[in-house]
Protein backbone atom coordinates (compact mmCIF):
# COMPACT_ATOMS: atom_id res chain seq x y z
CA UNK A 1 -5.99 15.17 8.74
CA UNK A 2 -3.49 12.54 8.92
CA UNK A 3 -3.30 9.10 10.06
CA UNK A 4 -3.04 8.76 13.81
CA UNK A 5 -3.72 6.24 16.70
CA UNK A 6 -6.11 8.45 18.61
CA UNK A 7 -8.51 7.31 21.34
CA UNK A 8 -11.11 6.37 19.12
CA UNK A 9 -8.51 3.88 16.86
CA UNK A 10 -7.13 2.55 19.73
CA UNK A 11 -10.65 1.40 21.12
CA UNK A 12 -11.09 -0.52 17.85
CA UNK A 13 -13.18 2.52 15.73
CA UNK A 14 -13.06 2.83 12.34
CA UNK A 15 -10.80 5.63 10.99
CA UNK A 16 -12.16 8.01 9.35
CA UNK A 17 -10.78 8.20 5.80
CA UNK A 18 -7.94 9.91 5.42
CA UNK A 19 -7.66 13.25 4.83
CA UNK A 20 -6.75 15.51 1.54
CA UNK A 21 -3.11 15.57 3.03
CA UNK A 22 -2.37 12.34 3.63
CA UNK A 23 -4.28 11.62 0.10
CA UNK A 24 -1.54 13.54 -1.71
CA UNK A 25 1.53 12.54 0.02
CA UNK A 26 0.32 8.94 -0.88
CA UNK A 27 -0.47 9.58 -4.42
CA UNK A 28 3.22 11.06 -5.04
CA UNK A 29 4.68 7.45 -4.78
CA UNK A 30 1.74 5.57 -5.73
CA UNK A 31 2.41 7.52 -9.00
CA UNK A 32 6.27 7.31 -9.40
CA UNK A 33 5.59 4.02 -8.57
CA UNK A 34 3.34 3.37 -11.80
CA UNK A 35 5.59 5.11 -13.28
CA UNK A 36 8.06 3.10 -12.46
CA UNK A 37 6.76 0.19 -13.05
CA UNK A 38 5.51 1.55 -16.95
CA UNK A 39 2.37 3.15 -16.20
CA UNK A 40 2.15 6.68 -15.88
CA UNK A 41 4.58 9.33 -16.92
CA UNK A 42 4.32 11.78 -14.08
CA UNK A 43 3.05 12.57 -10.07
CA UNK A 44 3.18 15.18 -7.76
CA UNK A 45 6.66 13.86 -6.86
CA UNK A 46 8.65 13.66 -9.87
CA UNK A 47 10.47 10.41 -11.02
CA UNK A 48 13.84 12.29 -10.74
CA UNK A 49 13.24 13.11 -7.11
CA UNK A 50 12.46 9.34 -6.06
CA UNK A 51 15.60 7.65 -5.29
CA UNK A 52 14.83 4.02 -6.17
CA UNK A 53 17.06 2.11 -3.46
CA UNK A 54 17.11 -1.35 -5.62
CA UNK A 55 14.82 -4.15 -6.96
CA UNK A 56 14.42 -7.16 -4.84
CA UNK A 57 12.50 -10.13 -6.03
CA UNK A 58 9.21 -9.08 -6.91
CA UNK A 59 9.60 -6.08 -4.85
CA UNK A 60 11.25 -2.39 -4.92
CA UNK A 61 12.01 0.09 -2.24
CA UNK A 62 12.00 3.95 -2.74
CA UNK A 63 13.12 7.09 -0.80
CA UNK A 64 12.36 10.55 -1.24
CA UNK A 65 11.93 13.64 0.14
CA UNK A 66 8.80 15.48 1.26
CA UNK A 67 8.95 18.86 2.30
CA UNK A 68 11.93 18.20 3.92
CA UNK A 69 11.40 14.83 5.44
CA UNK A 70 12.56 11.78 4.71
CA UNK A 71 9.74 9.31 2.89
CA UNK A 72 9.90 5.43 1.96
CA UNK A 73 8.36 2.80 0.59
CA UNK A 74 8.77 -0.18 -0.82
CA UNK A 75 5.83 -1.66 -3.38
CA UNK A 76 4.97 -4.66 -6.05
CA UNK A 77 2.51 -5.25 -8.45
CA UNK A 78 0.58 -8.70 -8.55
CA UNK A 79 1.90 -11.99 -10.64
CA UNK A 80 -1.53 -12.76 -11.09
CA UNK A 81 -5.06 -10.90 -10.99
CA UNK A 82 -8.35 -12.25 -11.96
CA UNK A 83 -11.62 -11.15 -12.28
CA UNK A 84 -14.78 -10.67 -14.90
CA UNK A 85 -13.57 -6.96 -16.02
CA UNK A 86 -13.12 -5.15 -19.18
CA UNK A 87 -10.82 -2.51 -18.16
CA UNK A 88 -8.63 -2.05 -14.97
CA UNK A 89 -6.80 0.98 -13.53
CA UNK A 90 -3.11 0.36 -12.03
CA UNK A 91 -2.87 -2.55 -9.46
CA UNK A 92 -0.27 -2.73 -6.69
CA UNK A 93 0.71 -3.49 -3.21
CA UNK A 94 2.87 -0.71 -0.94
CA UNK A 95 4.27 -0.33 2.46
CA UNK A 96 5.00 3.19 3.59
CA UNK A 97 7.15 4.91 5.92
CA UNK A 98 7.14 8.59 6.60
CA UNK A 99 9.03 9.19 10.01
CA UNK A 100 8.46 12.66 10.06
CA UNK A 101 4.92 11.88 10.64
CA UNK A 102 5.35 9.17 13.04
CA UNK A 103 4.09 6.84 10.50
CA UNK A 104 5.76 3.48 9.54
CA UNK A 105 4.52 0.55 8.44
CA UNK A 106 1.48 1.88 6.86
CA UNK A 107 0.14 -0.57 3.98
CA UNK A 108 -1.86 0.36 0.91
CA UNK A 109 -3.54 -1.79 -1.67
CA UNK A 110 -4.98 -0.16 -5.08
CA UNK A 111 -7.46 -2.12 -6.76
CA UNK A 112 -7.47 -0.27 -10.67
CA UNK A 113 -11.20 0.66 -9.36
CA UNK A 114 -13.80 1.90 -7.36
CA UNK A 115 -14.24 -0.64 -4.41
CA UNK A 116 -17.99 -1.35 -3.35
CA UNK A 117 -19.12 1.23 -0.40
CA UNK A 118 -19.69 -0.85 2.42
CA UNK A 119 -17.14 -3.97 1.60
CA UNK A 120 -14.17 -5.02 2.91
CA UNK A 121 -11.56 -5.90 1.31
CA UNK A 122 -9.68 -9.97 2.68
CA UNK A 123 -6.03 -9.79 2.65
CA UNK A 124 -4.94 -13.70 2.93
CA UNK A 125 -1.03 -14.78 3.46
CA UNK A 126 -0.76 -18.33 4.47
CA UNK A 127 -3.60 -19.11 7.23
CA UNK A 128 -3.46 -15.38 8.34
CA UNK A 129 -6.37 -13.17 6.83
CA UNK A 130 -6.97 -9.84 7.34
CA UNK A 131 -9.71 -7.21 6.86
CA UNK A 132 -9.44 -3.59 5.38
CA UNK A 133 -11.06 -0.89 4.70
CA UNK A 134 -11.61 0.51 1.09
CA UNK A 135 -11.91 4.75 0.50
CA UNK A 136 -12.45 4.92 -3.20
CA UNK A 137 -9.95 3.14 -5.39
CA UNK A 138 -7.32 1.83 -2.21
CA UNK A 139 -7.73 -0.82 0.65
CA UNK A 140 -6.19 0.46 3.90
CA UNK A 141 -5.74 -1.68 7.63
CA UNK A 142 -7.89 0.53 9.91
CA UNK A 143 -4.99 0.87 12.70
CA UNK A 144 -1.41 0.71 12.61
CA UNK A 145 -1.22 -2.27 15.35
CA UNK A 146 -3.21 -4.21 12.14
CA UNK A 147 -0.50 -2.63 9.99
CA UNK A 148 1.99 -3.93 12.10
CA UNK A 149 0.49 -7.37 12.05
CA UNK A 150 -0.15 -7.82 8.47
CA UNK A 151 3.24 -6.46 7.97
CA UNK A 152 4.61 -9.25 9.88
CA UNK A 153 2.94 -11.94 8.10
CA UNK A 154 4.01 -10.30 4.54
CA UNK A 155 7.35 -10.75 6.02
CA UNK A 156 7.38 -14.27 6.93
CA UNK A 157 4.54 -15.12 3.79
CA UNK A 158 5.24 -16.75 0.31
CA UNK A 159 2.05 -15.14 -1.61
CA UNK A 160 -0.34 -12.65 -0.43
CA UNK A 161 -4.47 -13.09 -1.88
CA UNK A 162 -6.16 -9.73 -2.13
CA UNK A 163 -10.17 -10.16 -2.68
CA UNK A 164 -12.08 -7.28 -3.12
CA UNK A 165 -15.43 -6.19 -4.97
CA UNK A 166 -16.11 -2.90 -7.49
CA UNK A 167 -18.65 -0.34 -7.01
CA UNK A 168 -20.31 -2.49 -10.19
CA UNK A 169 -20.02 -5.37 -8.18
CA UNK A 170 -17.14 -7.52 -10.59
CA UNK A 171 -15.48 -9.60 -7.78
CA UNK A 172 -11.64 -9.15 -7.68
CA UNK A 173 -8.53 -11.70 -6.61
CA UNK A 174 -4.74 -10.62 -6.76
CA UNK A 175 -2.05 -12.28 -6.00
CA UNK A 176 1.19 -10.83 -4.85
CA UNK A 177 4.22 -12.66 -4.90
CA UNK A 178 6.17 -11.87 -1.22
CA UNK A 179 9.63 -12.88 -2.68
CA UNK A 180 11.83 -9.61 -1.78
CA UNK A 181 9.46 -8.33 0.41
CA UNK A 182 11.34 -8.81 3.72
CA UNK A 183 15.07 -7.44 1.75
CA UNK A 184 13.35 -4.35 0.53
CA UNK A 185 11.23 -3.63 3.79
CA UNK A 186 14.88 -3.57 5.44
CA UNK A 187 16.16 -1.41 2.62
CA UNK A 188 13.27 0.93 2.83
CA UNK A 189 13.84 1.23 6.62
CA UNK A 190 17.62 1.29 6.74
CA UNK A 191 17.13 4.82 4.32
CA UNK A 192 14.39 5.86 6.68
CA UNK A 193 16.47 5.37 9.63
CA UNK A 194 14.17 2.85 11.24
C-alpha cells in the first residue's frame, strides 16, 4: 500500500499507516541519510547510489534512483533537542519526492523512539502549528494537502518546534533550524523535475 489521496483522505480520514512498501522506500534515505550525517554505515540504498545534490544551510538535498525512478529528498537534523531521556535513536526532519509515485512533498519526522499510541505529534513554525500522526518511531501529516501546507510554512519559517511523547511517556521538543530549507527544496525538485 502506498500513500494516496483516496476518498476516504480527502474527506478528512485518517490514513491508514503506511504500508511495508512505502516503509522501505522511506527507510533507504532515512538511512543514507544517517549515514550521511555520521550515524549508520549502511541502508537498503547504498551511500554510493545517493547522489547528494549539495549542503545548504542546515539542510541537504539527495537524489537517487529506485527501481528505475527518480527519488528526492532533502533532510536536517535538529540544532537543539530536549527532553528527560537516557538514550535516543537518530533524530531528523525530511521532505520527500518520488514522482514516479505521484508523491511530492511528503514530510517525515523521526523521533530516535517509539512515539506514544494514541498521541499526536505538534509541529510549530512561527504562529502556524500543525498536527501529525505517529506509526512507530516517525511523525507523518495525514494528507498531502497538510503536506503541502506545512511545507509552505517550512519554506517561509525561521525554526520549526517538533513536540512529541514516547511510548514511556518522556516528553520530547526539537528544534530544526529552516535556514537552507527553501534552496535545497528547489534543488531537490529541480533533480526531480518538479
Amino acid at each position: 500500500m502506498q500513500r494516496n489521496d483516496d476518498s476516504k483522505a480527502a474527506a478528512g480520514a485518517r490514513r491508514e499507516p503506511y504500508g511495508r512498501r512505502f516503509r522501505a522506500s522511506a527507510l533507504g534515505p532515512a538511512l543514507v541519510l544517517v549515514s550521511a550525517l555520521g550515524g549508520l554505515a549502511a541502508g537498503p540504498v547504498a551511500a554510493q547510489d545517493i547522489q547528494q545534490l549539495g549542503a545548504y544551510g542546515d539542510w541537504r538535498a539527495y537524489a537517487y534512483d529506485e527501481k528505475g525512478q527518480k527519488a528526492c529528498y532533502i533532510a536536517s537534523q535538529p540544532t537543539k533537542h530536549e527532553g528527560d531521556y537516557k538514550k535516543r535513536g537518530e533524530i531528523y526532519a525530511m521532505v520527500t519526492h518520488r514522482p514516479g509515485d505521484k508523491v511530492r512533498d511528503e514530510v517525515s519526522l523521526a523521533a530516535g523512539y517509539r512515539y506514544k499510541a494514541e498521541t499526536r505529534v505538534e509541529v510549530a513554525i512561527g504562529g502556524s502549528k500543525f498536527q501529525l500522526f505517529p506509526h512507530e518511531d516517525t511523525a507523518w501529516v495525514p494528507d498531502s494537502a497538510g503536506d503541502k501546507k506545512l511545507v509552505a510554512a517550512m519554506r517561509a519559517g525561521k525554526t520549526m518546534v517538533v513536540s512529541g511523547t514516547s511510548s514511556r511517556g518522556t516528553a520530547t521538543k526539537d528544534t530544526y533550524s529552516l535556514t537552507g530549507f527553501t534552496k535545497a527544496y528547489r534543488a531537490a525538485s529541480k533533480a526531480c523535475g518538479l
